[in-house]
C-alpha atoms as a PDB file:
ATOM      1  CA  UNK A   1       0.000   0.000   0.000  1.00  0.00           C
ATOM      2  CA  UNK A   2       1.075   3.247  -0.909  1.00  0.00           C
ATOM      3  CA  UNK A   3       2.229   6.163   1.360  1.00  0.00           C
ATOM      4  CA  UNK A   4      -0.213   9.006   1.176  1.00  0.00           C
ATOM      5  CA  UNK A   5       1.211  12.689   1.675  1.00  0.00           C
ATOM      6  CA  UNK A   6      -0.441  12.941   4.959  1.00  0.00           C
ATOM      7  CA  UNK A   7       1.381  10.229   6.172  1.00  0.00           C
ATOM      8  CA  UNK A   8       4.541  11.307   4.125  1.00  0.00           C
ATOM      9  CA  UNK A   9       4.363  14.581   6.175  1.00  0.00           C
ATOM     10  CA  UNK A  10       3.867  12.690   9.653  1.00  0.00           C
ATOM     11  CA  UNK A  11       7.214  10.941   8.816  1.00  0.00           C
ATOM     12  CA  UNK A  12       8.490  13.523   8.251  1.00  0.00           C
ATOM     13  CA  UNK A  13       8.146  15.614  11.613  1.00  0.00           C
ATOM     14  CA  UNK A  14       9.193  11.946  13.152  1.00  0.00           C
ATOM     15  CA  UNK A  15      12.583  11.839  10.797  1.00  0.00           C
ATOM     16  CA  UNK A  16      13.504  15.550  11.272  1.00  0.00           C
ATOM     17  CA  UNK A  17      15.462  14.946  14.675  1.00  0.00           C
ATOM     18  CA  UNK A  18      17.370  11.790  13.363  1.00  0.00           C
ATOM     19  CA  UNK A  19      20.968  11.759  12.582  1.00  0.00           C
ATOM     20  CA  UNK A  20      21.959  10.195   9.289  1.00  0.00           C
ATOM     21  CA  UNK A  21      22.121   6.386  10.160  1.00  0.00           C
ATOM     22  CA  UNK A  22      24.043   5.303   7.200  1.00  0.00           C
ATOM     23  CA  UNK A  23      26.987   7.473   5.269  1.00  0.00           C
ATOM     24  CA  UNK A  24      27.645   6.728   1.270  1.00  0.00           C
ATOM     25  CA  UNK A  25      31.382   7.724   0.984  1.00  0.00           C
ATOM     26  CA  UNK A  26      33.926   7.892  -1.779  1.00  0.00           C
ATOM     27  CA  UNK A  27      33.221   4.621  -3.197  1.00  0.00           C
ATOM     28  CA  UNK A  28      29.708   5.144  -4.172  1.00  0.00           C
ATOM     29  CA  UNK A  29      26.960   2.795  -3.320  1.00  0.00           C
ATOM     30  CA  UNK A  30      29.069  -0.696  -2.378  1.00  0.00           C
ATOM     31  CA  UNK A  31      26.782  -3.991  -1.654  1.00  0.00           C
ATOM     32  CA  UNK A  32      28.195  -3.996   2.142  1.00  0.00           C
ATOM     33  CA  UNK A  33      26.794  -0.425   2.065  1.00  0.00           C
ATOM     34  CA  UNK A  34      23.447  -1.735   0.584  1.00  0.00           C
ATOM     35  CA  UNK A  35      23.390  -4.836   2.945  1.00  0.00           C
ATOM     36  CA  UNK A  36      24.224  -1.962   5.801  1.00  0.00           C
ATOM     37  CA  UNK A  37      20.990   0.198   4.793  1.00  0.00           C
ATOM     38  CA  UNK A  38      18.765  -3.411   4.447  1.00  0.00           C
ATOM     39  CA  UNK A  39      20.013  -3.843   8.374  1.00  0.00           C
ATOM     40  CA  UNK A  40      19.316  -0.377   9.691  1.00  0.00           C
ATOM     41  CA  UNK A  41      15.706  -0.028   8.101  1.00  0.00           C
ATOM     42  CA  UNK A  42      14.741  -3.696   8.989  1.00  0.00           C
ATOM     43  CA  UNK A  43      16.223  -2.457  12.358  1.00  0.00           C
ATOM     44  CA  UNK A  44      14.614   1.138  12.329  1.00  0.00           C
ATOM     45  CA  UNK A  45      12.253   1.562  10.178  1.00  0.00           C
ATOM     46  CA  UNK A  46      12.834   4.884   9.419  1.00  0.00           C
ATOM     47  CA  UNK A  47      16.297   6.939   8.932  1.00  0.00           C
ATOM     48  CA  UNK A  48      18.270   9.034   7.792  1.00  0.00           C
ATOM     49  CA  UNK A  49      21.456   8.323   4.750  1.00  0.00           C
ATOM     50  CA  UNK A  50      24.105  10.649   3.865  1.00  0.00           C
ATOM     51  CA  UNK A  51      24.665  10.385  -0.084  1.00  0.00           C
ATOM     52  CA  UNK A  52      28.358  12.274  -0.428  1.00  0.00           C
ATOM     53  CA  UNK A  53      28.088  12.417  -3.911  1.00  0.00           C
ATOM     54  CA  UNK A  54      29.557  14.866  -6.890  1.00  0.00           C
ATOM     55  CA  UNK A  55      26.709  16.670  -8.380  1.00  0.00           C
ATOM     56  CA  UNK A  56      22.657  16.911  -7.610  1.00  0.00           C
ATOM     57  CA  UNK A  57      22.500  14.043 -10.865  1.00  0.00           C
ATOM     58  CA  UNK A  58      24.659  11.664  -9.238  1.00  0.00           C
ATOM     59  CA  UNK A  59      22.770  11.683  -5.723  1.00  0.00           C
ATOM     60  CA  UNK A  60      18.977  11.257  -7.086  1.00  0.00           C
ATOM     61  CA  UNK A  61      20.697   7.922  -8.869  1.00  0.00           C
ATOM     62  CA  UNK A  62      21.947   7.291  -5.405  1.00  0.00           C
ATOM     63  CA  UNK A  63      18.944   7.517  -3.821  1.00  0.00           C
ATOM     64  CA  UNK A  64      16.913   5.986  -6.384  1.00  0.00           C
ATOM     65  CA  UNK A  65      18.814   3.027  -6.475  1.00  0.00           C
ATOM     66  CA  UNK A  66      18.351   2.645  -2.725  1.00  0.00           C
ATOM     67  CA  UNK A  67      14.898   3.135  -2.848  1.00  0.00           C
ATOM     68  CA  UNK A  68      14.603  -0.013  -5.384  1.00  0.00           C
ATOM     69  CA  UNK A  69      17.220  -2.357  -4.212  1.00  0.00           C
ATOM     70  CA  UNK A  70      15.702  -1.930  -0.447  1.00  0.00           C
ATOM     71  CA  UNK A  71      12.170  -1.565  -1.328  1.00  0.00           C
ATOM     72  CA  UNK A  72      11.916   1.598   0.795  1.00  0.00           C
ATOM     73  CA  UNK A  73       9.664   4.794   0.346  1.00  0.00           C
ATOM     74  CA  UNK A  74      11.708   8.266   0.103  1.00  0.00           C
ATOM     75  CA  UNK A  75      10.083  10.321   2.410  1.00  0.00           C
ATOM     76  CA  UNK A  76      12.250  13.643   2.014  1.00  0.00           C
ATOM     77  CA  UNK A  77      15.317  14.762   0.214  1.00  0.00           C
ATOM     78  CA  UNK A  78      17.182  17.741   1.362  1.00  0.00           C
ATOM     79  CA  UNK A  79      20.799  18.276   0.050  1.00  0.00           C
ATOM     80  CA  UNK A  80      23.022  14.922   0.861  1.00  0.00           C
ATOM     81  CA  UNK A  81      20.404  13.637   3.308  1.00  0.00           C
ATOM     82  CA  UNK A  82      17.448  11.176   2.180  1.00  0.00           C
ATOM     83  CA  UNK A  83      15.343   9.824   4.681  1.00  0.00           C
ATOM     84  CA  UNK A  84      13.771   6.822   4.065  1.00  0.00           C
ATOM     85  CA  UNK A  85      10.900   4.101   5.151  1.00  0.00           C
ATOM     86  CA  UNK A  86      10.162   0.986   4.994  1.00  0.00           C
ATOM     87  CA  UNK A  87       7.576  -1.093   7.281  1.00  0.00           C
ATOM     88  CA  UNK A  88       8.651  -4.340   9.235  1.00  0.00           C
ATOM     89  CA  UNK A  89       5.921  -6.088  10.507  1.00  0.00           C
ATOM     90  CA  UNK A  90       7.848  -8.412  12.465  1.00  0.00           C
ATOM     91  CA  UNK A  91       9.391  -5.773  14.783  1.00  0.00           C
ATOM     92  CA  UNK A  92       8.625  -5.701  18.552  1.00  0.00           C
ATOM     93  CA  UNK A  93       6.860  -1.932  18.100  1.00  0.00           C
ATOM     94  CA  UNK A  94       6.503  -1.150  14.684  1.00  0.00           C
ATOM     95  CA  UNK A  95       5.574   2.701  13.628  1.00  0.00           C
ATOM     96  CA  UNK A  96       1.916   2.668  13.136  1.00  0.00           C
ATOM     97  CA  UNK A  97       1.277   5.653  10.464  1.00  0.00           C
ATOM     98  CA  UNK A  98      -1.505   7.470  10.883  1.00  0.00           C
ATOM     99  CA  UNK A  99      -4.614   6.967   9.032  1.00  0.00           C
ATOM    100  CA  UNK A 100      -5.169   8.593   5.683  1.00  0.00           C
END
């Protein structure tokens, strides 16, 4: 099921105070870097990565390719920083969204 902007927003005010989780250095976007981001959302939920890219170009392919390899929403994008979400139902206390 689809995020809907309400909810998009709502993440959003829950991401703002997060420190990036996960940092995407000189070498681009590595698979121990991808199997680091599948950890921290199954683990989180919801965070923060730090794209250190060249140009604007670069970082939306970045991010993109996050988004699809993981299977995680992007909530917001703002410079370097994506924050992303992705529901796991088998966590202890999961982040119930609210409804639309």
């Amino acid at each position: 099921m689809p995020i809907t902007e309400k909810q998009k927003r709502w993440l959003k005010s829950q991401v703002h105070h997060l420190k990036p989780v996960v940092l995407v250095g000189q070498y681009g976007l590595t698979d121990a870097v991808l199997a680091e981001i599948e950890i921290a959302l199954a683990h989180h939920e919801l965070l923060k990565v730090r794209v250190n890219a060249g140009d604007r170009d670069e970082r939306d392919a970045a991010i993109g390719l996050i988004c699809e390899r993981t299977g995680a929403d992007l909530i917001s994008r703002v410079g370097h920083v994506a924050a992303l979400y992705r529901p796991n139902p088998k966590k202890r206390e999961p982040i119930v969204l609210p409804r639309v």
